[in-house]
Protein backbone atom coordinates (compact mmCIF):
# COMPACT_ATOMS: atom_id res chain seq x y z
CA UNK A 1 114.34 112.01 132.76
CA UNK A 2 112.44 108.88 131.47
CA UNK A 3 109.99 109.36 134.60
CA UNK A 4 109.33 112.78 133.78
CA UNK A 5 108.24 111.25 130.75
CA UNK A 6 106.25 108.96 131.69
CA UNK A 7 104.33 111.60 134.12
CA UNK A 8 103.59 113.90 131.36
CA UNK A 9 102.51 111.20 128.99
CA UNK A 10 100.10 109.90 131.65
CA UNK A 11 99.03 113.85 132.81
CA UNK A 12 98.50 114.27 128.97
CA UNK A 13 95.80 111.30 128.73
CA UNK A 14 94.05 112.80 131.51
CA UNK A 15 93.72 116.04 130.14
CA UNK A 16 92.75 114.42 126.79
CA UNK A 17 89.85 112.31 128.19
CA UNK A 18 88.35 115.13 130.03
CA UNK A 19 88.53 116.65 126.28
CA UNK A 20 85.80 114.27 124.98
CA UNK A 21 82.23 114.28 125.33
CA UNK A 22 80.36 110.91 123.85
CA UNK A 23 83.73 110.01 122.29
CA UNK A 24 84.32 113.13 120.47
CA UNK A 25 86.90 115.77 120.96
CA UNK A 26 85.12 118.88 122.32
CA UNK A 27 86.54 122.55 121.27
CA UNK A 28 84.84 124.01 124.36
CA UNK A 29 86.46 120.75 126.18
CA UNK A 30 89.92 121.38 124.72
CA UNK A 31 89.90 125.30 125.67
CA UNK A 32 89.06 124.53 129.17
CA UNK A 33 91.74 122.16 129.33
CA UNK A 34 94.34 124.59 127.71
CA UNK A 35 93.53 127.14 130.55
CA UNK A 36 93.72 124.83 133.48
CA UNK A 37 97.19 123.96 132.04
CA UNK A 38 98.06 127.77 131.62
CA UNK A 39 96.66 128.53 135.02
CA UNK A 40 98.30 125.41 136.97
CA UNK A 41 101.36 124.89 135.16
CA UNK A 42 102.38 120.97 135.39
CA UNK A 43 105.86 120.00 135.02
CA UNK A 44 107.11 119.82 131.86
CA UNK A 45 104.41 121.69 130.35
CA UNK A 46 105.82 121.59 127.01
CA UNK A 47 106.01 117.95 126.95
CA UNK A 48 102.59 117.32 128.25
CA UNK A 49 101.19 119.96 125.87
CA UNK A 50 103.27 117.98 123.08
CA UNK A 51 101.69 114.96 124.21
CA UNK A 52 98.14 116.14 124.70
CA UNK A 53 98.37 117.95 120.88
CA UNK A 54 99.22 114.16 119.93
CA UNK A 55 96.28 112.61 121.27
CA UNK A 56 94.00 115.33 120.45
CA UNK A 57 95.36 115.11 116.31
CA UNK A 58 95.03 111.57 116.26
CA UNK A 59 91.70 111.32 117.44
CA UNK A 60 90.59 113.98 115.23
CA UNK A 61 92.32 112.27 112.15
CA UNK A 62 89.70 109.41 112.94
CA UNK A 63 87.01 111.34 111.60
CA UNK A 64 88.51 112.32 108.17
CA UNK A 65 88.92 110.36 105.41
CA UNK A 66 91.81 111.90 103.35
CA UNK A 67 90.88 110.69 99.44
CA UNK A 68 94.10 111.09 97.02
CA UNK A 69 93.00 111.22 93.85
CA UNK A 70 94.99 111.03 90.36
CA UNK A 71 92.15 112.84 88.00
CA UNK A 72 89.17 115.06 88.34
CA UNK A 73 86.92 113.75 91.56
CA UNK A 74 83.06 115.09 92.25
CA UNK A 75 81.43 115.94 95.43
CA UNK A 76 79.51 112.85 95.02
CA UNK A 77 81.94 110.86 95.30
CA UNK A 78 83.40 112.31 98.12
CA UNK A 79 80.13 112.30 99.57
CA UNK A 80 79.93 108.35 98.58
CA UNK A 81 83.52 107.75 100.43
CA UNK A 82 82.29 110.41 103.53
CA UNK A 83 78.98 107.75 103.73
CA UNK A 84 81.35 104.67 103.55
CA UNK A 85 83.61 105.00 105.76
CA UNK A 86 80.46 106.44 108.57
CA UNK A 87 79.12 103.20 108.39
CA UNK A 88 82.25 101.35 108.44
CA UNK A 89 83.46 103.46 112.02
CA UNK A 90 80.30 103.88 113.46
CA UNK A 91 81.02 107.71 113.94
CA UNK A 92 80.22 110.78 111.34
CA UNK A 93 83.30 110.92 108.76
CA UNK A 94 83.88 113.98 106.41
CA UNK A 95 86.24 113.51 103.33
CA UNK A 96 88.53 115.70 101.77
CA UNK A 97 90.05 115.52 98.49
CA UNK A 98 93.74 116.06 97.94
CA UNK A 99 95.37 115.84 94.44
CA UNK A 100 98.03 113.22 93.73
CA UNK A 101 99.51 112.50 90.42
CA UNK A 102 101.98 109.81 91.34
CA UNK A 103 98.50 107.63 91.77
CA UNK A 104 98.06 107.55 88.33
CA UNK A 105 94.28 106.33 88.27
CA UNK A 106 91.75 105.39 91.52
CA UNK A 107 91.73 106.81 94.94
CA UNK A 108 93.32 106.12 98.04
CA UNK A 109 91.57 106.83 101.21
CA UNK A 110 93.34 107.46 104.75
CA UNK A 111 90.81 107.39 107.93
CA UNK A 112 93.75 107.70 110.82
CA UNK A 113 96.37 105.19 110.60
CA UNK A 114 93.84 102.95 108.21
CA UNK A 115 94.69 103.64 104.30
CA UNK A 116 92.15 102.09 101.55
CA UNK A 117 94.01 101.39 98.48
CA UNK A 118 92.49 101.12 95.09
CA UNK A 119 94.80 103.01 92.97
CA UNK A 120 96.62 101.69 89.77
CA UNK A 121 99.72 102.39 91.62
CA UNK A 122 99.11 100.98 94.49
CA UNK A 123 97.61 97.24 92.54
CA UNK A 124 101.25 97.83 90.47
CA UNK A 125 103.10 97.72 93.45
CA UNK A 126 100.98 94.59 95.05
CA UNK A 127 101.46 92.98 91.58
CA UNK A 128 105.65 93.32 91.76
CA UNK A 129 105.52 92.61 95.63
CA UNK A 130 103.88 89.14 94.59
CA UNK A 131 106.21 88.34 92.13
C-alpha cells in the first residue's frame, strides 16, 4: 500500500508542474490536467487527485497574505501589507483581511506556512515564553 503511495505522490508532482507557467499555477494549466486525469484514469485517482489539490493549495497560499486584524483595518493598509510582502517574495501578493478579536490590537500576517506577528497578543505570549 505504501508504494501505491508513493506512485501517486510522485504522479501528483508531475501533474502539478505541468500546472505552472513562469512559476505560477495556471487555471487553463490545471483544467487540462484535470481532464487528462478524467480521460486516463491513474491508479488511485483519488489519492493522486488528493495529492495534486495539495500542491496546487499550497502554492496558491504563497501568493496571499492572510492579515488578522483585532480593530477596524483600511484598504491602504492592506494595500501597504499586499506591497510588502511582493517585494519580500519576489512574486505579486494580494492581501485579505480577516477579523480576529482574540488579537486584541496589531495584525498578523500569514503568506503560506510564513506568519508575521505584530499583535499585542502575540508580544504577550513572547513576553511569558521569555520568562
Amino acid at each position: 500500500m505504501a508504494a501505491h503511495g508513493k506512485k501517486a505522490q510522485q504522479f501528483a508532482r508531475q501533474l502539478f508542474k505541468m500546472s505552472l507557467v513562469d512559476g505560477t499555477v495556471s487555471a487553463d494549466r490545471v483544467s487540462g490536467v484535470l481532464a487528462y486525469v478524467e480521460k486516463h484514469r491513474p491508479a488511485n485517482p483519488v489519492m493522486v487527485l488528493k495529492a495534486y489539490a495539495r500542491l496546487v493549495a499550497t502554492e496558491l497560499a504563497k501568493s496571499e497574505a492572510v492579515v488578522e486584524h483585532a480593530g477596524a483595518i483600511n484598504a491602504a493598509t492592506l494595500t501597504a501589507v499586499a506591497a510588502a510582502m511582493s517585494r519580500t517574495y519576489g512574486r505579486a501578493v494580494t492581501a485579505t483581511a480577516r477579523p480576529n478579536a482574540a488579537l486584541l490590537a496589531g495584525l498578523r500576517v500569514q503568506v503560506g506556512d510564513d506568519v508575521y506577528e505584530s499583535s499585542v497578543a502575540g508580544q504577550l505570549a513572547a513576553l511569558s515564553a521569555a520568562v
